[in-house]
Structures are given as structure tokens and as C-alpha cells.
PDB file of N, CA and C in Angstrom:
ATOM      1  N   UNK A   1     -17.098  -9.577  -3.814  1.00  0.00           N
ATOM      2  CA  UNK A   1     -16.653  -9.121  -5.123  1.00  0.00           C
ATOM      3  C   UNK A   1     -15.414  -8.234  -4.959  1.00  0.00           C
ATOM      4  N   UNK A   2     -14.378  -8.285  -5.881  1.00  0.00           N
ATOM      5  CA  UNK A   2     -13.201  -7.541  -5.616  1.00  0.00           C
ATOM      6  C   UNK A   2     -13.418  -6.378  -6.232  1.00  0.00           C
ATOM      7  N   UNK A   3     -12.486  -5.584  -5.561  1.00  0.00           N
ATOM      8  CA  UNK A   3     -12.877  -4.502  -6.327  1.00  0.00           C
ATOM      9  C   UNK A   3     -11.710  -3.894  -7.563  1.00  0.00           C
ATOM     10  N   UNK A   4     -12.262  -3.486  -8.401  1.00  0.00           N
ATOM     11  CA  UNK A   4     -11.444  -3.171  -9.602  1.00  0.00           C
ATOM     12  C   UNK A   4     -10.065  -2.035  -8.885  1.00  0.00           C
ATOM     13  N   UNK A   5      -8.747  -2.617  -9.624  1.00  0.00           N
ATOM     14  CA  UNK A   5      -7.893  -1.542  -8.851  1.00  0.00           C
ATOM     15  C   UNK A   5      -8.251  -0.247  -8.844  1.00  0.00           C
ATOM     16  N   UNK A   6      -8.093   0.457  -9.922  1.00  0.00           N
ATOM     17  CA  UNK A   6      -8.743   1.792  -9.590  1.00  0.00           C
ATOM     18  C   UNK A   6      -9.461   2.381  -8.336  1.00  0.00           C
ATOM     19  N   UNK A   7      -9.947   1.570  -7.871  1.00  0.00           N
ATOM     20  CA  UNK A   7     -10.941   1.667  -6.873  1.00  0.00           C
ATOM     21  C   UNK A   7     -10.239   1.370  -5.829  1.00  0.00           C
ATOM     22  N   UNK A   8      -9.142   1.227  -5.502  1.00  0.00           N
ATOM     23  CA  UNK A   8      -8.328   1.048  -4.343  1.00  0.00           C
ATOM     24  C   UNK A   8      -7.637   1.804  -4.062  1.00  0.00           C
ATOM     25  N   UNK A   9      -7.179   2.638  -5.002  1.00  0.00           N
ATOM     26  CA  UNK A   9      -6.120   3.382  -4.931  1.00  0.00           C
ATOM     27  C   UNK A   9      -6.676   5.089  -4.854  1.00  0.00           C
ATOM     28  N   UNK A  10      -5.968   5.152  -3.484  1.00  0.00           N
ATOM     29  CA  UNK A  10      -6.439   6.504  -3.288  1.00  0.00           C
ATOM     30  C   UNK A  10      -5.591   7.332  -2.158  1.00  0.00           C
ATOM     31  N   UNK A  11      -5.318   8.733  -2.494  1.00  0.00           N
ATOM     32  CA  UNK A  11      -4.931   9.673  -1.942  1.00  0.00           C
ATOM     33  C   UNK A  11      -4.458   9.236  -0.057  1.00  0.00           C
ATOM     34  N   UNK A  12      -3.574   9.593   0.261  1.00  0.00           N
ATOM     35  CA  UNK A  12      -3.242   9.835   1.721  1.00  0.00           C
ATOM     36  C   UNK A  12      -4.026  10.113   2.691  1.00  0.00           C
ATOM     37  N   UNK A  13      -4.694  11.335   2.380  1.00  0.00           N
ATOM     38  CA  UNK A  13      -5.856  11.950   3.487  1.00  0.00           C
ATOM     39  C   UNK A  13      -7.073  11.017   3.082  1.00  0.00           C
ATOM     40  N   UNK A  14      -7.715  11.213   1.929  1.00  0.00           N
ATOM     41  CA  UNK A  14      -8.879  10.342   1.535  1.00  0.00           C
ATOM     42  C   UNK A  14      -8.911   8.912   2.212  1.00  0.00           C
ATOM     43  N   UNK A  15      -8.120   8.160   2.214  1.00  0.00           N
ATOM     44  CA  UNK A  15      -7.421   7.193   2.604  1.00  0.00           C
ATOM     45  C   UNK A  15      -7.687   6.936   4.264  1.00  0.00           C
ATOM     46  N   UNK A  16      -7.549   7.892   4.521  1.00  0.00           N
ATOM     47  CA  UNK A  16      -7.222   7.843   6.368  1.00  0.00           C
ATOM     48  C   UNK A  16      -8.674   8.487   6.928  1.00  0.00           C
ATOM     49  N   UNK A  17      -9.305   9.010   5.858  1.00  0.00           N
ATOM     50  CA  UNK A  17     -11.183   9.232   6.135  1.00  0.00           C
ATOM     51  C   UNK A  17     -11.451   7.079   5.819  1.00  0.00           C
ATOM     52  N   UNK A  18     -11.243   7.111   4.728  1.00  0.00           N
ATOM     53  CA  UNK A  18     -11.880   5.640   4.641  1.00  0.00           C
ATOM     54  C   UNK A  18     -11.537   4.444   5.696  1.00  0.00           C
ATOM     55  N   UNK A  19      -9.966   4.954   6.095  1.00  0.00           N
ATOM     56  CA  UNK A  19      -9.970   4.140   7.462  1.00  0.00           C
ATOM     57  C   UNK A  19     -10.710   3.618   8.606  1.00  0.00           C
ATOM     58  N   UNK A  20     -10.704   5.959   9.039  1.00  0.00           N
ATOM     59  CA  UNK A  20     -11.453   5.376  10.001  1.00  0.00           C
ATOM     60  C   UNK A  20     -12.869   5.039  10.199  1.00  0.00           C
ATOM     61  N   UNK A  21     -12.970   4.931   9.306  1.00  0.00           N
ATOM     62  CA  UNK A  21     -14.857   4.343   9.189  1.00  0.00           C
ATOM     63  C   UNK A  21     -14.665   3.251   9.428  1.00  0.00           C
ATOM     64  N   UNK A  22     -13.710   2.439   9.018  1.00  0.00           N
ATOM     65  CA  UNK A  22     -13.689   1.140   9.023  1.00  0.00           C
ATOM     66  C   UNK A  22     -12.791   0.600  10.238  1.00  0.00           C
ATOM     67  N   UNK A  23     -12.087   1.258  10.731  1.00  0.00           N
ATOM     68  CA  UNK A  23     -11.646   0.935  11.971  1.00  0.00           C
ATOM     69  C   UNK A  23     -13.226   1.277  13.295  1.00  0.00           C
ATOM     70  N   UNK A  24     -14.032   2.463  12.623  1.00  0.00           N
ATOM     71  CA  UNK A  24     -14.673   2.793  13.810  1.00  0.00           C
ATOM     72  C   UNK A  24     -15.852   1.324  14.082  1.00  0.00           C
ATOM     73  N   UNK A  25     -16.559   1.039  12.471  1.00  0.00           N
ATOM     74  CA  UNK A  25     -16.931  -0.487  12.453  1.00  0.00           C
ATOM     75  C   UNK A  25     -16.370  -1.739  13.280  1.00  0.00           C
ATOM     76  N   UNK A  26     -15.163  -1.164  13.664  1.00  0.00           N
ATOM     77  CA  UNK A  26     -14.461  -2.596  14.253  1.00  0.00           C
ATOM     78  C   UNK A  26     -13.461  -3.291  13.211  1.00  0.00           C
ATOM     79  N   UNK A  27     -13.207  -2.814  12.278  1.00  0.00           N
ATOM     80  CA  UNK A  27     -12.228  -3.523  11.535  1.00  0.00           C
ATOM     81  C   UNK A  27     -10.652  -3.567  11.941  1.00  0.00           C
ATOM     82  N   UNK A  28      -9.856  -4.409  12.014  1.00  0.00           N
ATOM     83  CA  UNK A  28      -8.491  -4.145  12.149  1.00  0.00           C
ATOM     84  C   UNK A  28      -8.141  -4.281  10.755  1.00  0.00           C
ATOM     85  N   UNK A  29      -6.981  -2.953  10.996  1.00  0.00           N
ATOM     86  CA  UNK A  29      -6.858  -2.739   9.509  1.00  0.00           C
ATOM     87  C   UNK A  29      -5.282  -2.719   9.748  1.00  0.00           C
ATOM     88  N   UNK A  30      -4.408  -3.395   8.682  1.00  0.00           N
ATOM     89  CA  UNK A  30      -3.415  -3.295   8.863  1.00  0.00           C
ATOM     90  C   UNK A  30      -2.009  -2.858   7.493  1.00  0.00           C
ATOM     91  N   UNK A  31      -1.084  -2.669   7.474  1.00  0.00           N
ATOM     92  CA  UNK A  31      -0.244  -1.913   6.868  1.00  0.00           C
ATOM     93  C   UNK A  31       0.809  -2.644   6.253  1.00  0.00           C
ATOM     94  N   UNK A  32       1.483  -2.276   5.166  1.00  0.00           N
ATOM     95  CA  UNK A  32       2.541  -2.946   4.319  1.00  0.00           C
ATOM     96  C   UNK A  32       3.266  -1.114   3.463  1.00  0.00           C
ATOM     97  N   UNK A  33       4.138  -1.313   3.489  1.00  0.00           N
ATOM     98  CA  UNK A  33       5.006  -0.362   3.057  1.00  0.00           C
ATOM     99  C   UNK A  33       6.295  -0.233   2.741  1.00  0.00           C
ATOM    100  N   UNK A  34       6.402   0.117   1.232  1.00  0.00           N
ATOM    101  CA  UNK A  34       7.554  -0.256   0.560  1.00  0.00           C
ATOM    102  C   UNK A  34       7.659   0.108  -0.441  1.00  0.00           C
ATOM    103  N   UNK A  35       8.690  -0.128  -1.406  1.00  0.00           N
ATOM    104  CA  UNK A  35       9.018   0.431  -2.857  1.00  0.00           C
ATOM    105  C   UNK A  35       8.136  -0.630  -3.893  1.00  0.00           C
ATOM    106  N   UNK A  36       8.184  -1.748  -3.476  1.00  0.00           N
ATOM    107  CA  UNK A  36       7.260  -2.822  -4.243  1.00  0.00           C
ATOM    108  C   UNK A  36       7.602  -2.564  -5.483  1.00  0.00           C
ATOM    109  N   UNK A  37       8.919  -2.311  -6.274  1.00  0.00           N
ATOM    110  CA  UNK A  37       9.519  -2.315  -7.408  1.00  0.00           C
ATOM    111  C   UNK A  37       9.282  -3.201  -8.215  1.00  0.00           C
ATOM    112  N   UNK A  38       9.770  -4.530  -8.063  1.00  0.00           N
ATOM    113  CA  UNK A  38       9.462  -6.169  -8.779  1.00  0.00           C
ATOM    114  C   UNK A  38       8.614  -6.705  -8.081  1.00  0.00           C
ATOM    115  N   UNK A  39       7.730  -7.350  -8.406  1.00  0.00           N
ATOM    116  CA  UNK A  39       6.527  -8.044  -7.908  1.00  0.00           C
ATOM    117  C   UNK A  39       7.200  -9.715  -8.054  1.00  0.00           C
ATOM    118  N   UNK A  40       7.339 -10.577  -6.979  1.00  0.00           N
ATOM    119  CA  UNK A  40       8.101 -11.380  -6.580  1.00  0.00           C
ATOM    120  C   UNK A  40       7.400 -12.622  -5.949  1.00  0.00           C
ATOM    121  N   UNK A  41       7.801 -13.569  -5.788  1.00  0.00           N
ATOM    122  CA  UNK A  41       6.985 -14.597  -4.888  1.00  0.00           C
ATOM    123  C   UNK A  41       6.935 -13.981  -3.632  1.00  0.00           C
ATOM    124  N   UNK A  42       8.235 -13.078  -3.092  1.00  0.00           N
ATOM    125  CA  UNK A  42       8.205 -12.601  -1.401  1.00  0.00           C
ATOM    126  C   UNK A  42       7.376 -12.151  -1.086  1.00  0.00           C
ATOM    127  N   UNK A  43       7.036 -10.849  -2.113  1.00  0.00           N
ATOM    128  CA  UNK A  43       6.501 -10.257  -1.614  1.00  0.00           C
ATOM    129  C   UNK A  43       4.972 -10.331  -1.719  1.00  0.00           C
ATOM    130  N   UNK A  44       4.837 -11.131  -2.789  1.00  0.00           N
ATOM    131  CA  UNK A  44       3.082 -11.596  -2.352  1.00  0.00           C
ATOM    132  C   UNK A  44       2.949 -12.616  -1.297  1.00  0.00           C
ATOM    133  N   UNK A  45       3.750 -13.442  -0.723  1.00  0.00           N
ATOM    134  CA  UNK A  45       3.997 -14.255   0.238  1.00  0.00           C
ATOM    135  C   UNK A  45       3.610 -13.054   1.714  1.00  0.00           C
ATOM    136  N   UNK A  46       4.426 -12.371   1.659  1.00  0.00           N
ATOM    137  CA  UNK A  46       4.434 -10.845   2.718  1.00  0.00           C
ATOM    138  C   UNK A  46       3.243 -10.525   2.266  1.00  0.00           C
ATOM    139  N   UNK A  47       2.201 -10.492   1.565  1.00  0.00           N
ATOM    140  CA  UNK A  47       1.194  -9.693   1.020  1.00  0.00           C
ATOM    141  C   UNK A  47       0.373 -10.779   2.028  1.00  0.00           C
ATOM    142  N   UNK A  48      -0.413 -11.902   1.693  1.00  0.00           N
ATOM    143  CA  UNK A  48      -0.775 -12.493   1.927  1.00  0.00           C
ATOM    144  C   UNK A  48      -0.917 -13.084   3.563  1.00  0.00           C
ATOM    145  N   UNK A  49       0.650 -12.666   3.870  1.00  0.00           N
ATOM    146  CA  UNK A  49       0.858 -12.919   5.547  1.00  0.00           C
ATOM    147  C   UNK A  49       0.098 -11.851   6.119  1.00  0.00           C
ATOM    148  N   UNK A  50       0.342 -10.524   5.650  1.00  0.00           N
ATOM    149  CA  UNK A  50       0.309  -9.052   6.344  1.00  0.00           C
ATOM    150  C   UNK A  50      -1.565  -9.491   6.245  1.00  0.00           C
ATOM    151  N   UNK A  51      -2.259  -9.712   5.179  1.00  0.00           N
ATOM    152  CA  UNK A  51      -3.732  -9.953   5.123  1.00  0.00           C
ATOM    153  C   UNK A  51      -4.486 -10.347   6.062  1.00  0.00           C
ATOM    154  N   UNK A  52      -3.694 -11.866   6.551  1.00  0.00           N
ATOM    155  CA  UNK A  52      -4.104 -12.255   7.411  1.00  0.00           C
ATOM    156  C   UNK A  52      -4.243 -11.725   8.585  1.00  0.00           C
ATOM    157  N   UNK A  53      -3.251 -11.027   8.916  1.00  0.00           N
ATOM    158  CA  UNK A  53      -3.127 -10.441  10.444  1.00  0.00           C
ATOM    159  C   UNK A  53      -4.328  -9.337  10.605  1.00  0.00           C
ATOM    160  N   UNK A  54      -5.417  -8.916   9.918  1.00  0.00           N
ATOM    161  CA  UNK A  54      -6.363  -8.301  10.006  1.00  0.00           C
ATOM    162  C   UNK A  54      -7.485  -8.620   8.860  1.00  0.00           C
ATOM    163  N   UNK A  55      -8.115  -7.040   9.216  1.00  0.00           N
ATOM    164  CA  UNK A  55      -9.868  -7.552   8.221  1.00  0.00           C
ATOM    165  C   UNK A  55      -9.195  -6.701   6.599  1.00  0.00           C
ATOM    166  N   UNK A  56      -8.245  -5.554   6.648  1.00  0.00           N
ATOM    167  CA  UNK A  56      -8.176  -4.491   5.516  1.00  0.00           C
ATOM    168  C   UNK A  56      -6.715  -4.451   5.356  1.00  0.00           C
ATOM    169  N   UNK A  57      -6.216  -4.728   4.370  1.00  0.00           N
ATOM    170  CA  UNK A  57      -4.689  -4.345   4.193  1.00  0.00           C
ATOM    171  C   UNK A  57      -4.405  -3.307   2.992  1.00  0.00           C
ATOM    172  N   UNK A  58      -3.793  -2.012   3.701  1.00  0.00           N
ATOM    173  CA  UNK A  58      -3.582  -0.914   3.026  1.00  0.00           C
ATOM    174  C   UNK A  58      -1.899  -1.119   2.636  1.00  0.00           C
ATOM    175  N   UNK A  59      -1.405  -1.418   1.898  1.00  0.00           N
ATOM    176  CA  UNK A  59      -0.206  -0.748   0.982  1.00  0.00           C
ATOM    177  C   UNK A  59       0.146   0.116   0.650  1.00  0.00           C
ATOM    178  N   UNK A  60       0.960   0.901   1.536  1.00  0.00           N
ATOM    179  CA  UNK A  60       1.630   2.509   1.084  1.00  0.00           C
ATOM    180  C   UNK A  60       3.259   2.532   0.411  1.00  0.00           C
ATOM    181  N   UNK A  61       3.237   2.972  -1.177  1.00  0.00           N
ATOM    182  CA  UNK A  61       4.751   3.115  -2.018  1.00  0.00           C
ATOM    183  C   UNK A  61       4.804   3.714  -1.827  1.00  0.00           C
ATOM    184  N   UNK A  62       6.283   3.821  -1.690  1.00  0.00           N
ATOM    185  CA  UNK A  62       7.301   5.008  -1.171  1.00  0.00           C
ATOM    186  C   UNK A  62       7.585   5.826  -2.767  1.00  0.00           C
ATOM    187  N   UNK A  63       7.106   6.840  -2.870  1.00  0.00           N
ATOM    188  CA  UNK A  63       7.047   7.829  -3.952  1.00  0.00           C
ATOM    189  C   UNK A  63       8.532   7.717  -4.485  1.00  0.00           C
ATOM    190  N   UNK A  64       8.542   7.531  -6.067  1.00  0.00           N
ATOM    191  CA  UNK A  64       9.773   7.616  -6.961  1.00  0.00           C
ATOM    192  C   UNK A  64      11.563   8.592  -5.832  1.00  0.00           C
ATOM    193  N   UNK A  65      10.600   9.904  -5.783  1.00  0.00           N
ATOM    194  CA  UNK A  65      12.004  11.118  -5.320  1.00  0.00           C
ATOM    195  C   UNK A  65      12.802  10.223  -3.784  1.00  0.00           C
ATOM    196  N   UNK A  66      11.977   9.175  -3.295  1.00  0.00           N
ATOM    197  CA  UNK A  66      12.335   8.974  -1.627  1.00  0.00           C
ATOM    198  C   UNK A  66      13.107   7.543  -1.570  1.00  0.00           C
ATOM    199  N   UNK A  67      13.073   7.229  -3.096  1.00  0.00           N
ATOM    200  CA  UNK A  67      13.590   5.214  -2.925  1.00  0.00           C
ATOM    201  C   UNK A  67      15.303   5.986  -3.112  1.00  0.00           C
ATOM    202  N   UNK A  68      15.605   5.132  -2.059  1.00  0.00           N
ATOM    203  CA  UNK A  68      16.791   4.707  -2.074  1.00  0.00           C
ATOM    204  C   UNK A  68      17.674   3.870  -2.675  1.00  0.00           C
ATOM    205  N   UNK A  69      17.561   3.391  -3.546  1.00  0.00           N
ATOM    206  CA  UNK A  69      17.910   1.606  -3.760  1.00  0.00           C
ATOM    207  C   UNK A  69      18.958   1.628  -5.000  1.00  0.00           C
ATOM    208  N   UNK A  70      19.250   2.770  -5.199  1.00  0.00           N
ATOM    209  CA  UNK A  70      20.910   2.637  -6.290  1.00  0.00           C
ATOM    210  C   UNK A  70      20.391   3.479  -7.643  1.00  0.00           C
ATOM    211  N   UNK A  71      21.704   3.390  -8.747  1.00  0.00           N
ATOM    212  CA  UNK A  71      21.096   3.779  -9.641  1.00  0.00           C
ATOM    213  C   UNK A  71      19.732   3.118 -10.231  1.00  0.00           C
ATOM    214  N   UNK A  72      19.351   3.783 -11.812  1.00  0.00           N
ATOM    215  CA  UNK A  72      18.072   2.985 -12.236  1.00  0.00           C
ATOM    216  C   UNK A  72      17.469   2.075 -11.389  1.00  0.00           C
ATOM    217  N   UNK A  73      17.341   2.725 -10.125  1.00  0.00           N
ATOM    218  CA  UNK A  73      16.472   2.421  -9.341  1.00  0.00           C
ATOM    219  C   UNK A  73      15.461   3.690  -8.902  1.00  0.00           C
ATOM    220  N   UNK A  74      13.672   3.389  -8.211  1.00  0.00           N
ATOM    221  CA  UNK A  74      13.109   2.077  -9.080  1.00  0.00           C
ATOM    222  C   UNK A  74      13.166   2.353 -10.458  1.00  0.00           C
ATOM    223  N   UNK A  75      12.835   0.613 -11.172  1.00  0.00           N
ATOM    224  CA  UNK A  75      12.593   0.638 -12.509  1.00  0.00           C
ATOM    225  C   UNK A  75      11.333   1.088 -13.035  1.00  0.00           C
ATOM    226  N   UNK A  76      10.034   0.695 -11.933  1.00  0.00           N
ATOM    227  CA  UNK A  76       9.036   1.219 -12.845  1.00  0.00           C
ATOM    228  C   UNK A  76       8.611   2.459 -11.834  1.00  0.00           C
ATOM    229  N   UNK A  77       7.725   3.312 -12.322  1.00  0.00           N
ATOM    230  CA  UNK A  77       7.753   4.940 -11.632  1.00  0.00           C
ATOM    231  C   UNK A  77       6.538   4.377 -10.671  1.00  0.00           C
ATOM    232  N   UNK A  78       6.894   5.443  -9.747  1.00  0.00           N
ATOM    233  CA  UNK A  78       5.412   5.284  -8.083  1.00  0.00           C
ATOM    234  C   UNK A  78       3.891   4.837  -8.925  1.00  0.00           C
ATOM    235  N   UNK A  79       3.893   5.498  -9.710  1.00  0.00           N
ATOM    236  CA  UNK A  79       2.114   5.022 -10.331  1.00  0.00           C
ATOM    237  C   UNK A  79       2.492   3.643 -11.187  1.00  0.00           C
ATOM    238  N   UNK A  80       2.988   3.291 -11.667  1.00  0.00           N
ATOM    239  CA  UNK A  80       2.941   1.797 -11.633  1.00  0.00           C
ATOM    240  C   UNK A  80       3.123   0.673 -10.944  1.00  0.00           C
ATOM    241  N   UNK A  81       4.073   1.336 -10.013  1.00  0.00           N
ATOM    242  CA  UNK A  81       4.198   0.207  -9.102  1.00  0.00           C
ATOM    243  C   UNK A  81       3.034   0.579  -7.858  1.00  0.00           C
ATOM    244  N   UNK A  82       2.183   1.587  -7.614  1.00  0.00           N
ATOM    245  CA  UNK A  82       1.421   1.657  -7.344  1.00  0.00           C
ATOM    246  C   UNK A  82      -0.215   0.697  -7.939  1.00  0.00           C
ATOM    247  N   UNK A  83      -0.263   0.621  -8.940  1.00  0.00           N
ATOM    248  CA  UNK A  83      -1.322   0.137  -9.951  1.00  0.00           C
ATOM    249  C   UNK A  83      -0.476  -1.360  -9.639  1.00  0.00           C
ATOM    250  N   UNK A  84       0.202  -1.581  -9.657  1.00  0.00           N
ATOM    251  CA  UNK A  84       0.366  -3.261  -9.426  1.00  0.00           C
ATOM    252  C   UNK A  84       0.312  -3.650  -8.545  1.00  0.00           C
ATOM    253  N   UNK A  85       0.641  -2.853  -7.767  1.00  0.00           N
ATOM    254  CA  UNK A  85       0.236  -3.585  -5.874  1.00  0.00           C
ATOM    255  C   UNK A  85      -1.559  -3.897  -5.856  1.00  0.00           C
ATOM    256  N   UNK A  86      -1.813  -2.649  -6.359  1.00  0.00           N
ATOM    257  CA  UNK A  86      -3.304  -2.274  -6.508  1.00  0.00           C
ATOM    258  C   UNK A  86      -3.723  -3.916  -6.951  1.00  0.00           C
ATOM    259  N   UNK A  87      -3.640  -4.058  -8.322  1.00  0.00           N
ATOM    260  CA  UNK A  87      -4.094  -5.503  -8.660  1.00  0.00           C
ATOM    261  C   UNK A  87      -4.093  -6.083  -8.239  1.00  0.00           C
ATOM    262  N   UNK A  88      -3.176  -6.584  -7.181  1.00  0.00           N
ATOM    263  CA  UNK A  88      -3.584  -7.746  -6.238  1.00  0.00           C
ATOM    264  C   UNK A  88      -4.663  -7.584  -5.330  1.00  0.00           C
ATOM    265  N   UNK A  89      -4.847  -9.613  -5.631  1.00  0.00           N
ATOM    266  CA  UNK A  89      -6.519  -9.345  -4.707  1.00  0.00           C
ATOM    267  C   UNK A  89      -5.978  -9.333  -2.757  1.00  0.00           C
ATOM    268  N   UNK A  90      -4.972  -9.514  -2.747  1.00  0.00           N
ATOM    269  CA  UNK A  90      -4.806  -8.968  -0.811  1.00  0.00           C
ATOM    270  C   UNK A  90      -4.835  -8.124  -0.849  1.00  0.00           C
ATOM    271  N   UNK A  91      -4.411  -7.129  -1.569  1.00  0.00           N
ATOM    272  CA  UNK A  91      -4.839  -5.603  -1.386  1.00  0.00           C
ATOM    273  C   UNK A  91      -5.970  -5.014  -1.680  1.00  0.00           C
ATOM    274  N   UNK A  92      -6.125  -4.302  -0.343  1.00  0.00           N
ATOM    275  CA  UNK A  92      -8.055  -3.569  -0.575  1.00  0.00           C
ATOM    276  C   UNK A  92      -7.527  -1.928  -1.049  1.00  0.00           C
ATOM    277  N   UNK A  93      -6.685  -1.357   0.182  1.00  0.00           N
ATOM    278  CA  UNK A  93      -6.047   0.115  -0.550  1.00  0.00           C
ATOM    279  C   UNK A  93      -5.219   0.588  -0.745  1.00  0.00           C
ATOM    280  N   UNK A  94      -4.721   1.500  -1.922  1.00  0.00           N
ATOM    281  CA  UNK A  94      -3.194   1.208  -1.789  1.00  0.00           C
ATOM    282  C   UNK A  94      -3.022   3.011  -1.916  1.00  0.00           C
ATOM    283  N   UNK A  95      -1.923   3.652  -1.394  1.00  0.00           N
ATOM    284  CA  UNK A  95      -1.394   4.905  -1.327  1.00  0.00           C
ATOM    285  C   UNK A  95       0.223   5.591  -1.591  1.00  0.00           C
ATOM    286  N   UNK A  96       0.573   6.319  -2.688  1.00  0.00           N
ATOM    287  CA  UNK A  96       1.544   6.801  -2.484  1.00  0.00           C
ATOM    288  C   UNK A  96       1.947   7.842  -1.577  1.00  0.00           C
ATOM    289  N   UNK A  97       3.150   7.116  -1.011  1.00  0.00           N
ATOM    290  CA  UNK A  97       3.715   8.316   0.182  1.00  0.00           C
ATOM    291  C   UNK A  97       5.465   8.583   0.024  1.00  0.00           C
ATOM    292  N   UNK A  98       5.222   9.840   0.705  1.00  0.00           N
ATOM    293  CA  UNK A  98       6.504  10.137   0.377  1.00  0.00           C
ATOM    294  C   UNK A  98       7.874  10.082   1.209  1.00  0.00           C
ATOM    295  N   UNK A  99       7.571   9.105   2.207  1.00  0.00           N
ATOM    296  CA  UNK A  99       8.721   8.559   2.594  1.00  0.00           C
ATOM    297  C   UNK A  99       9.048   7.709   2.883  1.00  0.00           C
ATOM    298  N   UNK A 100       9.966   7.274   2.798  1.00  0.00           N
ATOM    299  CA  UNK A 100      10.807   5.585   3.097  1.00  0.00           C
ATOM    300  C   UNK A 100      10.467   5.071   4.359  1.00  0.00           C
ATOM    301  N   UNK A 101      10.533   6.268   5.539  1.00  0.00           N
ATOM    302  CA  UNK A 101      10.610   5.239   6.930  1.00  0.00           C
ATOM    303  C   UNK A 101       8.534   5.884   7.322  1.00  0.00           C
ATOM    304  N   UNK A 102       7.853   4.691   7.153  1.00  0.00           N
ATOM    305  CA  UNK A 102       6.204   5.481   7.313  1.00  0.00           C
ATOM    306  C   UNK A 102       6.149   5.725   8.849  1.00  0.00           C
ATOM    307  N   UNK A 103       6.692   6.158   9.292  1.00  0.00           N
ATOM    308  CA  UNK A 103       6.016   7.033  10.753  1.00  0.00           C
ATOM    309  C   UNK A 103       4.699   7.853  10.647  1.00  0.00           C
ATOM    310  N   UNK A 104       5.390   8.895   9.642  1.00  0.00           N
ATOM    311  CA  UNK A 104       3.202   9.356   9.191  1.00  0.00           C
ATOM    312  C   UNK A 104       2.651   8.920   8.545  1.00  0.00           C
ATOM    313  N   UNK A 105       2.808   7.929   7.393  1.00  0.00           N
ATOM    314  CA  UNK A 105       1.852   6.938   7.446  1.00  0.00           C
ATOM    315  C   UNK A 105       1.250   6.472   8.368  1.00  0.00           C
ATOM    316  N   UNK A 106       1.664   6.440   9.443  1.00  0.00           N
ATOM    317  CA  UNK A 106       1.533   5.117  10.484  1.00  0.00           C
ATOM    318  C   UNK A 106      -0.114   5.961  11.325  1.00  0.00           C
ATOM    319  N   UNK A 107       0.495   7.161  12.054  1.00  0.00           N
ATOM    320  CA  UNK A 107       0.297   8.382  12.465  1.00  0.00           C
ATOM    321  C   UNK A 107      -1.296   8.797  11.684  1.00  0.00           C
ATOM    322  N   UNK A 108      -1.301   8.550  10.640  1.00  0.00           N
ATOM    323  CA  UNK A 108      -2.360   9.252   9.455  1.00  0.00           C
ATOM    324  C   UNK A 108      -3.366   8.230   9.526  1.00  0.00           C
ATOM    325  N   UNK A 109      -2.803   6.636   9.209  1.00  0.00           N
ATOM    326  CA  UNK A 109      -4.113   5.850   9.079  1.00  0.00           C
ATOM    327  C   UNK A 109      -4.147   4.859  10.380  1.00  0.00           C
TER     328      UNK A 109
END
């Protein structure tokens, strides 16, 4: 059963407790990270690839203050484009973070 987005989306630290439970189970859990601005054939294509390569795929947006990407850029703010990654069914959790290049993301979960 999938789980309702809401239910995916959760905090940084919270996030990296739910990990490692699931890494300690044996899960490989693996990572996607980005502005995820327009929701695109690519990038559910990339969604779908990144899935495969493990059992859990966490999605971390790069928080509104940290995108780079020009003016009126992004178009829609971190919590929506957060909540839409969320909806998809390859995604199990999804997290806003606040920087472009995830080293502590990486580091955290």
C-alpha cells in the first residue's frame, strides 16, 4: 500500500532516524537531490532509475533561498515542489534541505 504523501515527507534529522532503521534492517536506501521545479518526463524517468538501484528512495529539495537557476526561479516555492515529488509513487521520503551541493545530506542519511 502506498503511502499517502504527507506521510513521506519529513524533517532532515527525523528522516535520518527513519533511515537508519531501515538501513540497519538491511535496506539499501538510496538518494535523488535537486530543485525538482517542473515535474517532467526526465525526471520521473531519473525517479524511477534512482528506485531501482535500491529498496528506499529518499528525495532531498534544495530549499527556495539555495536554487540557483536565474530570475523567477524556482517557480513553485520548496513546499510544493516538495509535496510533488512527495506524490510520486517512487518516492517513499522526501526532505527539504538547504543546499544545492548535498554533501550533508549525504553525511546525515
Amino acid at each position: 500500500m502506498l503511502k499517502p504523501p504527507k506521510e513521506k515527507i519529513l524533517p532532515l534529522h527525523d528522516l535520518a532516524k527513519v533511515i537508519d532503521g531501515l538501513k540497519t534492517e538491511g535496506s539499501v536506501v538510496v538518494q535523488s537531490h535537486g530543485v525538482f521545479d517542473l515535474i517532467h518526463p526526465g525526471i520521473i524517468n531519473h525517479l524511477e532509475l534512482a528506485k531501482k538501484q535500491g529498496d528506499v528512495l529518499v528525495v532531498t529539495v534544495i530549499r527556495d533561498k539555495d536554487v540557483r537557476r536565474g530570475p523567477g526561479r524556482p517557480i513553485f516555492t520548496d513546499k510544493l515542489r516538495l509535496e510533488n515529488v512527495a506524490s510520486l509513487e517512487q518516492v517513499d521520503y522526501a526532505c527539504v534541505v538547504d543546499d544545492e551541493i548535498p554533501f550533508e545530506c549525504v553525511k546525515i542519511l
